[in-house]
Protein backbone atom coordinates (compact mmCIF):
# COMPACT_ATOMS: atom_id res chain seq x y z
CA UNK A 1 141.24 -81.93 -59.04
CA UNK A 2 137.63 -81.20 -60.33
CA UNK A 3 135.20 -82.71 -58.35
CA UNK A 4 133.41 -85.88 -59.50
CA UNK A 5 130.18 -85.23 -57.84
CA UNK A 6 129.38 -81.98 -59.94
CA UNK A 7 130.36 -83.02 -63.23
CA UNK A 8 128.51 -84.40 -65.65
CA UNK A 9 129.12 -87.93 -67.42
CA UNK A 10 130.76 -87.03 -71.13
CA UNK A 11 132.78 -89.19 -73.81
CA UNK A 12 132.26 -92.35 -75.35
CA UNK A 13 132.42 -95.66 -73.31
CA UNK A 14 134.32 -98.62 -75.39
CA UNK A 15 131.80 -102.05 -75.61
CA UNK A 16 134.38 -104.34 -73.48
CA UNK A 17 134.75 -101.67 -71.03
CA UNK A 18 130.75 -101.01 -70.66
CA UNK A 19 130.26 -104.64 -70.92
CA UNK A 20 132.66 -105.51 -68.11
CA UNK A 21 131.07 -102.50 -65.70
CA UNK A 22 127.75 -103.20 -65.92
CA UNK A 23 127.73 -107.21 -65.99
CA UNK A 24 130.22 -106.69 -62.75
CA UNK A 25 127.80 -104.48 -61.09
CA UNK A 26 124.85 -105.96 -61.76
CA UNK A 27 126.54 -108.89 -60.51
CA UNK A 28 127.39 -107.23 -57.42
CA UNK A 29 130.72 -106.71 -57.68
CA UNK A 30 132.90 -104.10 -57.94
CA UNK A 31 134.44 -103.71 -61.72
CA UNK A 32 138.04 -104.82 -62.61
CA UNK A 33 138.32 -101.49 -65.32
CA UNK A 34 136.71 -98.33 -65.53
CA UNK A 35 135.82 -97.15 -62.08
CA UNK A 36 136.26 -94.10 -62.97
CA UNK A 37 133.22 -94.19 -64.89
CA UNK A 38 131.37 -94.26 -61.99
CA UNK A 39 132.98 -92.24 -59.57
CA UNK A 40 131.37 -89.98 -57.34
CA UNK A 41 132.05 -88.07 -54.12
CA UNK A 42 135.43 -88.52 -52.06
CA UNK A 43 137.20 -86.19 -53.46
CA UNK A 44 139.15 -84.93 -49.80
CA UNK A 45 139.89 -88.49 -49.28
CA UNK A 46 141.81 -89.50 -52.71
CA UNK A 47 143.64 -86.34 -51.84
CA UNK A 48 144.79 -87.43 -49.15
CA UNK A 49 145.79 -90.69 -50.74
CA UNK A 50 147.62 -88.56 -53.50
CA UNK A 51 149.72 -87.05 -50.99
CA UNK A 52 150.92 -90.33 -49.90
CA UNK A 53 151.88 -91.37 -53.20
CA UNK A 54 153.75 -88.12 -53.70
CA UNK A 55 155.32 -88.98 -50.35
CA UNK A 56 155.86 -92.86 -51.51
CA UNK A 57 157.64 -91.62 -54.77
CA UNK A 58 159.71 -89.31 -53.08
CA UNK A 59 161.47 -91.95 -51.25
CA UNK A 60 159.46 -91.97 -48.11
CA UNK A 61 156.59 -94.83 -46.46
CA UNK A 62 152.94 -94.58 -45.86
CA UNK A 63 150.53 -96.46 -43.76
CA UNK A 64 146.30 -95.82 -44.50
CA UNK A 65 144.12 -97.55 -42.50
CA UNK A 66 140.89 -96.85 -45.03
CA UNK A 67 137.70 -97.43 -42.36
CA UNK A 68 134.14 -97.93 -43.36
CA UNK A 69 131.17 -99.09 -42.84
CA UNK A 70 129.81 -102.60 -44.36
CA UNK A 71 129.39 -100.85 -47.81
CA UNK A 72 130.53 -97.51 -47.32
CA UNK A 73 132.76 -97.94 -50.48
CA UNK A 74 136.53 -99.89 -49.19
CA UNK A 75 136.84 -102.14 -52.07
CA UNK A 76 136.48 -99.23 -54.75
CA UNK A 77 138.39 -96.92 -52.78
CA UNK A 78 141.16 -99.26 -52.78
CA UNK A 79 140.52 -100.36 -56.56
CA UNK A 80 140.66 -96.84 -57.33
CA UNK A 81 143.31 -95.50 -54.63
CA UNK A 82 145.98 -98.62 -57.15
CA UNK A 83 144.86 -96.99 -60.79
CA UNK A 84 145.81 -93.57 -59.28
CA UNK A 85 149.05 -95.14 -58.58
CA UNK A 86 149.19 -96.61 -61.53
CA UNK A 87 149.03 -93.59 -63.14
CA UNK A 88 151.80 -91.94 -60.98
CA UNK A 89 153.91 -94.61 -62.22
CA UNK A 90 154.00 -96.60 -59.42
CA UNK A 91 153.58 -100.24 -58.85
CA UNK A 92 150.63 -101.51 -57.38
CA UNK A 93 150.31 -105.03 -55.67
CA UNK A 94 146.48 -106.12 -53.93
CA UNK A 95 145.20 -109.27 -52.19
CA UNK A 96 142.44 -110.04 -49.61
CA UNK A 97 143.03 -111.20 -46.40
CA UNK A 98 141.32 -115.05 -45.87
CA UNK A 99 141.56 -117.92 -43.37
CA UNK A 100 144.81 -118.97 -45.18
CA UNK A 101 146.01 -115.53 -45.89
CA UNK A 102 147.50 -113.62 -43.26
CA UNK A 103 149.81 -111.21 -42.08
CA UNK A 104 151.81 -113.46 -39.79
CA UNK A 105 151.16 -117.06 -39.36
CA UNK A 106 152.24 -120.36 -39.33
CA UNK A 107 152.06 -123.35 -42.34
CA UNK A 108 152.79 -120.87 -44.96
CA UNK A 109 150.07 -118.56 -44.41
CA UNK A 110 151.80 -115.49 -44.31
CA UNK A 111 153.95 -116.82 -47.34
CA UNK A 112 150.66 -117.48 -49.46
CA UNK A 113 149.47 -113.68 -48.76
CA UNK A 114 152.74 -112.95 -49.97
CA UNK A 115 152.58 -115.16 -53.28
CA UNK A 116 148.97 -113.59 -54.12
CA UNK A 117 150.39 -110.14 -53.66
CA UNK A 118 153.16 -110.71 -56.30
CA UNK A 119 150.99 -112.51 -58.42
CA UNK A 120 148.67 -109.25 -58.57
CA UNK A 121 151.29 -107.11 -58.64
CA UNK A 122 150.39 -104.78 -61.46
CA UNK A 123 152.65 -101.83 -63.58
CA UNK A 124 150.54 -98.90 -65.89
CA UNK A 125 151.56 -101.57 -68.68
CA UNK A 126 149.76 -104.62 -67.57
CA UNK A 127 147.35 -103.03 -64.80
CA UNK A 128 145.46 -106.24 -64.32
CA UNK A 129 148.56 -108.07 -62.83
CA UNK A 130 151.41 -110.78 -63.11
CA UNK A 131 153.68 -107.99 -63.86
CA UNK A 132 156.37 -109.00 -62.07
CA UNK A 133 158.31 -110.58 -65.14
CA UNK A 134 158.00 -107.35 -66.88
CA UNK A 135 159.29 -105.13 -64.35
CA UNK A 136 162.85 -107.78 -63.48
CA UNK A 137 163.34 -107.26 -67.24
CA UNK A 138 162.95 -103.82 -67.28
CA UNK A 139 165.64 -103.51 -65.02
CA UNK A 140 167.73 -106.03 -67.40
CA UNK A 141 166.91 -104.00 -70.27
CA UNK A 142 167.94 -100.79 -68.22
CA UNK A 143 171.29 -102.28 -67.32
CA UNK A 144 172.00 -103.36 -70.67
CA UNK A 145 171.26 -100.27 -72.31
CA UNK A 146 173.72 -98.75 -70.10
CA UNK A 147 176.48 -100.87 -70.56
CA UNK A 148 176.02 -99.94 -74.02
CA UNK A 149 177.02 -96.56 -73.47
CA UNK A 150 179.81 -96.83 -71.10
CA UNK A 151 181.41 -99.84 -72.21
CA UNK A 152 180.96 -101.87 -69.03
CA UNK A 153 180.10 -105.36 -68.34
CA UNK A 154 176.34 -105.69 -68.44
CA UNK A 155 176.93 -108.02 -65.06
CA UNK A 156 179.01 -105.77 -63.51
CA UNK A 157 177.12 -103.17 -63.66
CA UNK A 158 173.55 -105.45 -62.46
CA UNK A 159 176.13 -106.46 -59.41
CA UNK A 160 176.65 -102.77 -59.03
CA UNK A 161 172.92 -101.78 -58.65
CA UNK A 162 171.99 -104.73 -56.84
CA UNK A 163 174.63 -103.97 -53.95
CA UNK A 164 172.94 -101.54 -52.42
CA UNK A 165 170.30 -104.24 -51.64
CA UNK A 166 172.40 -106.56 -49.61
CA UNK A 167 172.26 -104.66 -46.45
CA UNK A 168 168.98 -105.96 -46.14
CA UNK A 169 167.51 -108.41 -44.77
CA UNK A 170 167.00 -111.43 -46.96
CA UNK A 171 168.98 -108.81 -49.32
CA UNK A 172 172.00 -110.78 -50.30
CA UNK A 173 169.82 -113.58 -51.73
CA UNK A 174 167.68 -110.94 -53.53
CA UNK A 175 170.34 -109.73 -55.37
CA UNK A 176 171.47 -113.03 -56.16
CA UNK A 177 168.50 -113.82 -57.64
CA UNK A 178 167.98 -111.20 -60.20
CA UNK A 179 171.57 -111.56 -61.03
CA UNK A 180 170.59 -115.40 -61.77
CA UNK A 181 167.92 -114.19 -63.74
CA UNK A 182 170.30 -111.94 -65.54
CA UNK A 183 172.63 -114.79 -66.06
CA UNK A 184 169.49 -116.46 -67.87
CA UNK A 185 168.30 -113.76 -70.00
CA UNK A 186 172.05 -113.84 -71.64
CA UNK A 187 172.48 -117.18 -71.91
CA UNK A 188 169.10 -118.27 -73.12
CA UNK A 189 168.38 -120.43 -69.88
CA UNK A 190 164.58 -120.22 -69.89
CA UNK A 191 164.65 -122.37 -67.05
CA UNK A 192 167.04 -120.69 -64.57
CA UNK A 193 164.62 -117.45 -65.69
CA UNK A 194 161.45 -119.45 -64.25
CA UNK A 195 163.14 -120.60 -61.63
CA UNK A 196 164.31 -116.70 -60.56
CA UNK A 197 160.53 -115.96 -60.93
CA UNK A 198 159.33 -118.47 -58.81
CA UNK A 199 161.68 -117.71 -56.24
CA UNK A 200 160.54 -113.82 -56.45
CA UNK A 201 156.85 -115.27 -56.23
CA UNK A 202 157.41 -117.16 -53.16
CA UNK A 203 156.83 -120.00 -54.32
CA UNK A 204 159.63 -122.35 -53.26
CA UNK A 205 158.67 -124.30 -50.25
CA UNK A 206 161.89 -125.84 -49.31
CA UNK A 207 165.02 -123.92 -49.54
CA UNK A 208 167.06 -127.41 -50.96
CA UNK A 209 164.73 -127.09 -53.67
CA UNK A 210 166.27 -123.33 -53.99
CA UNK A 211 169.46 -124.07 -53.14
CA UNK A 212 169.62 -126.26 -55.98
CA UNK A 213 167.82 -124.55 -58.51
CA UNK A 214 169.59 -121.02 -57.76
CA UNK A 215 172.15 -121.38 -55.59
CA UNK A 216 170.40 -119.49 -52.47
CA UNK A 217 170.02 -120.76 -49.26
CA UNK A 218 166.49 -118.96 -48.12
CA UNK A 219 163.14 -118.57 -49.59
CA UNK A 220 160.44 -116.43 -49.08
CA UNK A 221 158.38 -118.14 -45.68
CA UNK A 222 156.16 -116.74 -42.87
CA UNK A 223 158.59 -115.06 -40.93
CA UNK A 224 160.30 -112.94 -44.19
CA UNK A 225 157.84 -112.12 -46.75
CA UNK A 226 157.63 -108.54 -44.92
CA UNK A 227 161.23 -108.29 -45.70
CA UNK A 228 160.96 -109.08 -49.58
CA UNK A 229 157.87 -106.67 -49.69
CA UNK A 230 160.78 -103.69 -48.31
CA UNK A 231 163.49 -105.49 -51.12
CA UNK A 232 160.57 -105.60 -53.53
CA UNK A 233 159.76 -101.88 -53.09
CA UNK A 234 163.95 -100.90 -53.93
CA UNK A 235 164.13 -103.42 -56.73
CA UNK A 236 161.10 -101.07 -58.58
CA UNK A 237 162.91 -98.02 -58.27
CA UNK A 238 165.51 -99.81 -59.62
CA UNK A 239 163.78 -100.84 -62.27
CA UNK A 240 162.64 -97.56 -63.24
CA UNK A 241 159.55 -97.16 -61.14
CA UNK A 242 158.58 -94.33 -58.54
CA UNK A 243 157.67 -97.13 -55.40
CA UNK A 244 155.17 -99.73 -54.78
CA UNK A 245 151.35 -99.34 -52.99
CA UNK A 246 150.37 -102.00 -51.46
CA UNK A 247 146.58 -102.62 -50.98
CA UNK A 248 145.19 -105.32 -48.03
CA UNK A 249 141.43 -105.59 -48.07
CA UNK A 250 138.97 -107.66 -45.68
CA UNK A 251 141.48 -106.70 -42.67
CA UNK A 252 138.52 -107.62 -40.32
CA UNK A 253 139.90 -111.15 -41.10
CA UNK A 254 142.31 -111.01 -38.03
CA UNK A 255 139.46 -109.66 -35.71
CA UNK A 256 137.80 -113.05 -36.17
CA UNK A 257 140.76 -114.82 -35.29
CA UNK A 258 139.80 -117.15 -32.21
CA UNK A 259 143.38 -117.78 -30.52
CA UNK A 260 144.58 -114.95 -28.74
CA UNK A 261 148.11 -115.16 -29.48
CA UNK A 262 147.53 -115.94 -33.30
CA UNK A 263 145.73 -112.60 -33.29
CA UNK A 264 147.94 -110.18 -31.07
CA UNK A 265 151.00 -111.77 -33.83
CA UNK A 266 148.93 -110.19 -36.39
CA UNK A 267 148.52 -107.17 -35.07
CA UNK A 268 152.23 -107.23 -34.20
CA UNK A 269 152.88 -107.47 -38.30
CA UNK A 270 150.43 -104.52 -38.34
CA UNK A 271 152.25 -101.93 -35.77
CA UNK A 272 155.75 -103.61 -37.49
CA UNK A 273 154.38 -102.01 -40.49
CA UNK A 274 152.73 -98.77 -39.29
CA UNK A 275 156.43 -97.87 -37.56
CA UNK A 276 158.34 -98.57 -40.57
CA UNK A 277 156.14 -96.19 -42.45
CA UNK A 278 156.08 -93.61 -39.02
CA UNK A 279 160.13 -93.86 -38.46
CA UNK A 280 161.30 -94.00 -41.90
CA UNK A 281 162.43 -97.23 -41.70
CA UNK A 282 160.63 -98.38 -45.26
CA UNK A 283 161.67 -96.28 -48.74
CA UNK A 284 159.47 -95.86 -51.99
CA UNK A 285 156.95 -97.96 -50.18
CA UNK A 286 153.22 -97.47 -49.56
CA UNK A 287 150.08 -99.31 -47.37
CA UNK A 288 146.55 -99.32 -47.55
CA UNK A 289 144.71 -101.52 -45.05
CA UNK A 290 140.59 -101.45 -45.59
CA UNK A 291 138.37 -102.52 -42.98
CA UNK A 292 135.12 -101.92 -40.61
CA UNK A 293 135.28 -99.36 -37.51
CA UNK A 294 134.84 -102.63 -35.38
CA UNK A 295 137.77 -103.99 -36.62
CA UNK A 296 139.79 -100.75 -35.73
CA UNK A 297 137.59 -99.72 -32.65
CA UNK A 298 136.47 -102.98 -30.66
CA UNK A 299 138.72 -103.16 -27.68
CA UNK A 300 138.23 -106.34 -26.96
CA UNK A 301 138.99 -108.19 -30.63
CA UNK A 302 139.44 -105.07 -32.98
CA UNK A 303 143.36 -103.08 -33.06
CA UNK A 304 142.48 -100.81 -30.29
CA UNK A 305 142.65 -104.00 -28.29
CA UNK A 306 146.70 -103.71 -28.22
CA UNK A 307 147.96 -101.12 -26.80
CA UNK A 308 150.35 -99.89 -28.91
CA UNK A 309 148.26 -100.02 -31.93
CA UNK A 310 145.72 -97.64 -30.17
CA UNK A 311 148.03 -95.19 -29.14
CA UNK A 312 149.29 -94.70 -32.44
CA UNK A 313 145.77 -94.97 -34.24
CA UNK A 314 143.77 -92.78 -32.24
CA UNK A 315 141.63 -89.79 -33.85
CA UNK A 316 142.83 -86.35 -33.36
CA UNK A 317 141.55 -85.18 -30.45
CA UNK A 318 140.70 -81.60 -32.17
CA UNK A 319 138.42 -83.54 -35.36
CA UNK A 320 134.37 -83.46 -35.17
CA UNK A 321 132.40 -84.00 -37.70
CA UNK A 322 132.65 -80.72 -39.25
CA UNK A 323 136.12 -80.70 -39.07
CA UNK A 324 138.11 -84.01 -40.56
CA UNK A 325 141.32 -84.69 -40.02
CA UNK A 326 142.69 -86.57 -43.38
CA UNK A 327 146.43 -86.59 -42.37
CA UNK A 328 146.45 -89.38 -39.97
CA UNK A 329 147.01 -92.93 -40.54
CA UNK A 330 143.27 -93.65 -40.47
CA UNK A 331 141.07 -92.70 -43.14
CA UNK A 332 137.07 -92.64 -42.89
CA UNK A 333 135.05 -93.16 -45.35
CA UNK A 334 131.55 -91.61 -44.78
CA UNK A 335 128.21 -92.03 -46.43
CA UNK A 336 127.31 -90.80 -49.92
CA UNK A 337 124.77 -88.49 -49.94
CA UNK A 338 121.46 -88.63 -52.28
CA UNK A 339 123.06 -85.93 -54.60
CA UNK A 340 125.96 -87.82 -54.86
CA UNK A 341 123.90 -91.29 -55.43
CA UNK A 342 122.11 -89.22 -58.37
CA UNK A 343 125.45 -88.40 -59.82
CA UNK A 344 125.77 -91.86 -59.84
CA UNK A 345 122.59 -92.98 -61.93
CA UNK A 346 123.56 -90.41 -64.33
CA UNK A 347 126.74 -92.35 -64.69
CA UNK A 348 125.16 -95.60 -64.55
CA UNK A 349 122.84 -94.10 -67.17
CA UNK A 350 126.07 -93.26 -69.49
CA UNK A 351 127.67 -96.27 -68.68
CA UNK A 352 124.62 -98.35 -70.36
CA UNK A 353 124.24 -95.99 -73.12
CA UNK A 354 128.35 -96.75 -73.92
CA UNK A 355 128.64 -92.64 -73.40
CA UNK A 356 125.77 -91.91 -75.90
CA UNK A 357 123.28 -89.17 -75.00
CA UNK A 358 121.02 -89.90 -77.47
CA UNK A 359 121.13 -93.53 -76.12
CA UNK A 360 119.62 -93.15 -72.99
CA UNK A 361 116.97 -95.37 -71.93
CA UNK A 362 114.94 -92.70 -69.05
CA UNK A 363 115.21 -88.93 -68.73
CA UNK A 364 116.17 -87.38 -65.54
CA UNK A 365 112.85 -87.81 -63.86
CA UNK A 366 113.06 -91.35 -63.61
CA UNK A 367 116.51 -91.04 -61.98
CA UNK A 368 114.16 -89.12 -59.47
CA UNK A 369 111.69 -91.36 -59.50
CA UNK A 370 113.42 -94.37 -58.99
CA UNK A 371 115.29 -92.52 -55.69
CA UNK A 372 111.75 -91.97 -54.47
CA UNK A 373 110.94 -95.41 -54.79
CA UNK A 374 114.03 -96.93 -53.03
CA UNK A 375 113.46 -94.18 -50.09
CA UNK A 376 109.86 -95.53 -49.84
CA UNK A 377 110.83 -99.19 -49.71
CA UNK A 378 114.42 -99.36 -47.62
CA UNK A 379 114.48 -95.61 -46.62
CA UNK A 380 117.98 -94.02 -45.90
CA UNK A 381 119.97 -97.31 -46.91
CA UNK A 382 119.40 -96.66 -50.57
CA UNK A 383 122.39 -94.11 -50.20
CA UNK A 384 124.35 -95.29 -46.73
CA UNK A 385 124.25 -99.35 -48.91
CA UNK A 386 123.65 -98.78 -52.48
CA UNK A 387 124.60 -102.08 -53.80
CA UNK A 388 120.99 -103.17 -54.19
CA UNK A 389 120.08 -99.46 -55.54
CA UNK A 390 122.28 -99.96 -58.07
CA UNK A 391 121.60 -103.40 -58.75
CA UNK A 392 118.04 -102.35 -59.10
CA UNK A 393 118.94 -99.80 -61.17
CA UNK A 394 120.85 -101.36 -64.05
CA UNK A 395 118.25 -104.51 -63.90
CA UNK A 396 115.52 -101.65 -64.97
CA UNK A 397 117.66 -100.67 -67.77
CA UNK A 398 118.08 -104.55 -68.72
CA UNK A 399 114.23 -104.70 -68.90
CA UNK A 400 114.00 -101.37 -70.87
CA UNK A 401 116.48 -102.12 -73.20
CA UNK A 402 114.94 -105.33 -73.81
CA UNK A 403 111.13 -104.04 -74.01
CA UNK A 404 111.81 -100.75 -76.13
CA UNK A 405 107.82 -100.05 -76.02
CA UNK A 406 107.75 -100.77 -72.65
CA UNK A 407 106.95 -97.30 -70.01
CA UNK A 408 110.02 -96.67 -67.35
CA UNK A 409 106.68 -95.62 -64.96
CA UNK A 410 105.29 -98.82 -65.05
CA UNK A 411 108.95 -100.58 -64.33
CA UNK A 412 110.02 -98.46 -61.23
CA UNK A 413 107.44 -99.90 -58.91
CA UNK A 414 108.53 -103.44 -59.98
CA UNK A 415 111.54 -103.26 -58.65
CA UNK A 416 111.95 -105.22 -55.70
CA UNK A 417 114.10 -103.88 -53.25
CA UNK A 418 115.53 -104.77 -49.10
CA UNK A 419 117.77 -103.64 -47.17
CA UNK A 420 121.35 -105.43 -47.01
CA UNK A 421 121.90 -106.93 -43.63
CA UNK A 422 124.52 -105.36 -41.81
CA UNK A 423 127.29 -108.93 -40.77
CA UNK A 424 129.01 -106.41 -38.88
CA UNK A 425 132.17 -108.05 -36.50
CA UNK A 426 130.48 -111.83 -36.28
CA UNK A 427 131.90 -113.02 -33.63
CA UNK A 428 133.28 -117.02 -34.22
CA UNK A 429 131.50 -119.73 -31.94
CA UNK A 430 133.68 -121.68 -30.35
CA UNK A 431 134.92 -125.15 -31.03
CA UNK A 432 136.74 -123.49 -34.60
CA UNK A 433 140.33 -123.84 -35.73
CA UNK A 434 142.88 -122.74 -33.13
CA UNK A 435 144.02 -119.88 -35.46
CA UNK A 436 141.23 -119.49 -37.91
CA UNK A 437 137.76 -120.36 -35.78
CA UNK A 438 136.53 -121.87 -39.46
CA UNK A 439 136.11 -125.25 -37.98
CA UNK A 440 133.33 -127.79 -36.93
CA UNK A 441 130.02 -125.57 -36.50
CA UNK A 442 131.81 -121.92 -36.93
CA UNK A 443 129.27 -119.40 -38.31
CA UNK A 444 129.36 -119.69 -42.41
CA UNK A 445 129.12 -116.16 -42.79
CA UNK A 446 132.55 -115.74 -41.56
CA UNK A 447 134.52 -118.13 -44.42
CA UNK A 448 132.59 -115.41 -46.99
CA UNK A 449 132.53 -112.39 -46.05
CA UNK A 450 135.84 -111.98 -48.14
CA UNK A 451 133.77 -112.34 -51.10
CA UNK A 452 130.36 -110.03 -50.18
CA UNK A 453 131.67 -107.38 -48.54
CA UNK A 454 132.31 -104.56 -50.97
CA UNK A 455 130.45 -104.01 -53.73
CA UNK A 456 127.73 -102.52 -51.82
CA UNK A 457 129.53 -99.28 -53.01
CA UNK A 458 131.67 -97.89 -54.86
CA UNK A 459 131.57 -94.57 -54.04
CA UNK A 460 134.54 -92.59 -55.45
């Protein structure tokens, strides 16, 4: 793998994709398409993450817990750790923890988590989600083709391939499902097809309702949705796939859980997970948990605050900072340094330019300049936070691209820059929700910092 931070941006950007990377950017967060446009640095750490999709494809399990600082880079990490999956022809699903998303929980929390991870659940073919259609009729497709060449019932032979899924939990109804769909897809029953969908999606909230639309007698809830993420990683191989990754942002979620018991639950799910992946107990399937070192470290709130959990997640005792361990189940993700932030206005550059040299809007010594300027004004947090750098940055541009006569000189010390405040582990006051602490006079900060806290780097 050549390494991002030393080569130089080359090839022609399309308009949508250029469009859709700098509005999102500007915008402050991190792009839906073409992060690798603007990768830089990281290179030992999505390594380490292709290992564990060799391992994931291979038939084996995989736990990451990806640790950083508030804007140290999780979000693109994890945006970029699924389109390397992608690529390996895996399957991909993604969803941010909230106050009515979580790992285990009761009123269909955990089922809702569970519902927005099949909903995002994206192939190489349709990598911005709601794949899940697609890949139940690949499998169709795969089953039909070969009862074309041996002669056999098409049904007998999706019976056949589904058995091996019934020794699972929640298995039997699995199978029964697809088979319904199957049973749909021949006989033109567009309905029974939705139906199998839904049911797939979690989204059946009674199981009468399922029972008589399908003929099954469970659904997807809070206490089995880990279960149908296991069947869900089978059925892909099935369908012709090499496993599933599964990517769980804003972890420090369950951290700010109030109730005691609501949160240890949680981190139950978590170390349910982590020795699935450890013991072998999980096939063709893949995690990757982001969050802050509080959230993994604090021993009163964070994961090291149950027992187990810290046993299993603590740092090799050998590791300094010199010498990084990446095989273990937690992954650190360290500052960018300034050459690696001025790899990244050269991409930035290209990026505006749509890949065109000739294009570009400042020579190198503005990139330079404009460095100088954000040490001056917010010192080493242009490179350890470099949301508002490269906000900054790309707002220049704007204003150049707009005022062609207009001096880059003039328009670096314009540019209004502060440090990003640090909401690191907010604690929840009490008098909140029993599970949640987003009640009557909880801190506002908490109920967003789903949505703030990662663009503030991107930095792979």
């Amino acid at each position: 793998m050549s390494d991002p931070t030393t080569s130089a941006p080359s090839g022609r950007i399309r308009p949508r994709e250029r469009d859709s990377i700098v509005a999102s950017l500007r915008a402050g967060v991190v792009p839906g398409v073409g992060q690798q446009h603007v990768q830089v640095g990281r290179i030992a750490e999505v390594q380490a993450v292709v290992v564990d999709i060799t391992r994931i494809a291979e038939g084996g399990a995989s736990s990451r817990f990806v640790i950083g600082e508030y804007g140290s880079g999780k979000t693109f990490f994890l945006h970029l750790a699924r389109s390397v999956a992608l690529e390996k022809r895996l399957v991909t699903m993604h969803a941010d923890l909230s106050p009515d998303r979580r790992l285990h929980a009761s009123a269909g929390k955990a089922r809702a988590l569970y519902a927005e991870l099949t909903h995002n659940l994206a192939t190489r073919a349709r990598p911005e989600g709601g794949a899940l259609t697609s890949v139940v009729e690949r499998f169709v497709t795969q089953a039909l083709a070969q009862a074309r060449t041996t002669g056999l019932d098409p049904e007998a032979i999706i019976q056949a391939r589904l058995a091996a899924l019934t020794e699972s939990t929640s298995g039997y109804d699995f199978a029964h499902v697809i088979a319904r769909y199957w049973q749909g897809h021949d006989g033109g029953g567009e309905r029974l097809k939705a139906d199998a969908v839904r049911w797939l999606r979690g989204e059946f909230t009674t199981r009468a309702d399922a029972r008589q639309a399908l003929g099954v007698r469970t659904i997807v809830d809070d206490a089995t949705w880990y279960d149908h993420i296991k069947l869900m990683s089978r059925f892909v191989r099935m369908a012709g796939y090499d496993g599933l990754l599964v990517c769980l942002d804003e972890m420090a979620n369950l951290a700010q859980l109030t109730n005691v018991q609501a949160r240890a639950a949680n981190y139950e799910q978590i170390l349910r997970i982590l020795n699935d992946s450890l013991q072998g107990s999980a096939a063709y399937l893949g995690f990757l948990l982001g969050g802050t070192p509080d959230f993994l470290l604090d021993t009163r709130r964070g994961l090291f605050s149950y027992p187990a959990l810290a046993a299993r997640l603590a740092e090799n005792r050998f590791a300094s900072s010199k010498l990084v361990d990446h095989s273990g189940p937690v992954l650190r993700l360290g500052n960018l340094s300034p050459e690696d932030i001025y790899v990244l206005l050269t991409k930035l550059r290209h990026v505006y330019a749509s890949g065109d040299p000739t294009a570009y809007l400042v020579p190198d010594d503005a990139l330079i300049g404009y460095m100088r300027h954000c040490a001056s004004r917010i010192g080493d947090a242009y490179f350890r936070t470099p949301r508002e750098t490269i906000k900054g940055f790309l707002d220049m541009l704007a204003l150049l691209d707009q005022n062609p006569g207009l001096d880059w000189r003039s328009v670096i010390d314009a540019v209004d820059l502060a440090p990003e405040p640090d909401p690191a582990f907010i604690l929840p006051p009490s008098g909140g929700d029993s599970e949640t602490g987003a009640g009557h006079g909880a801190d506002p900060r908490i109920a967003s910092s789903a949505d703030d806290d990662e663009l503030s780097s991107f930095q792979l």
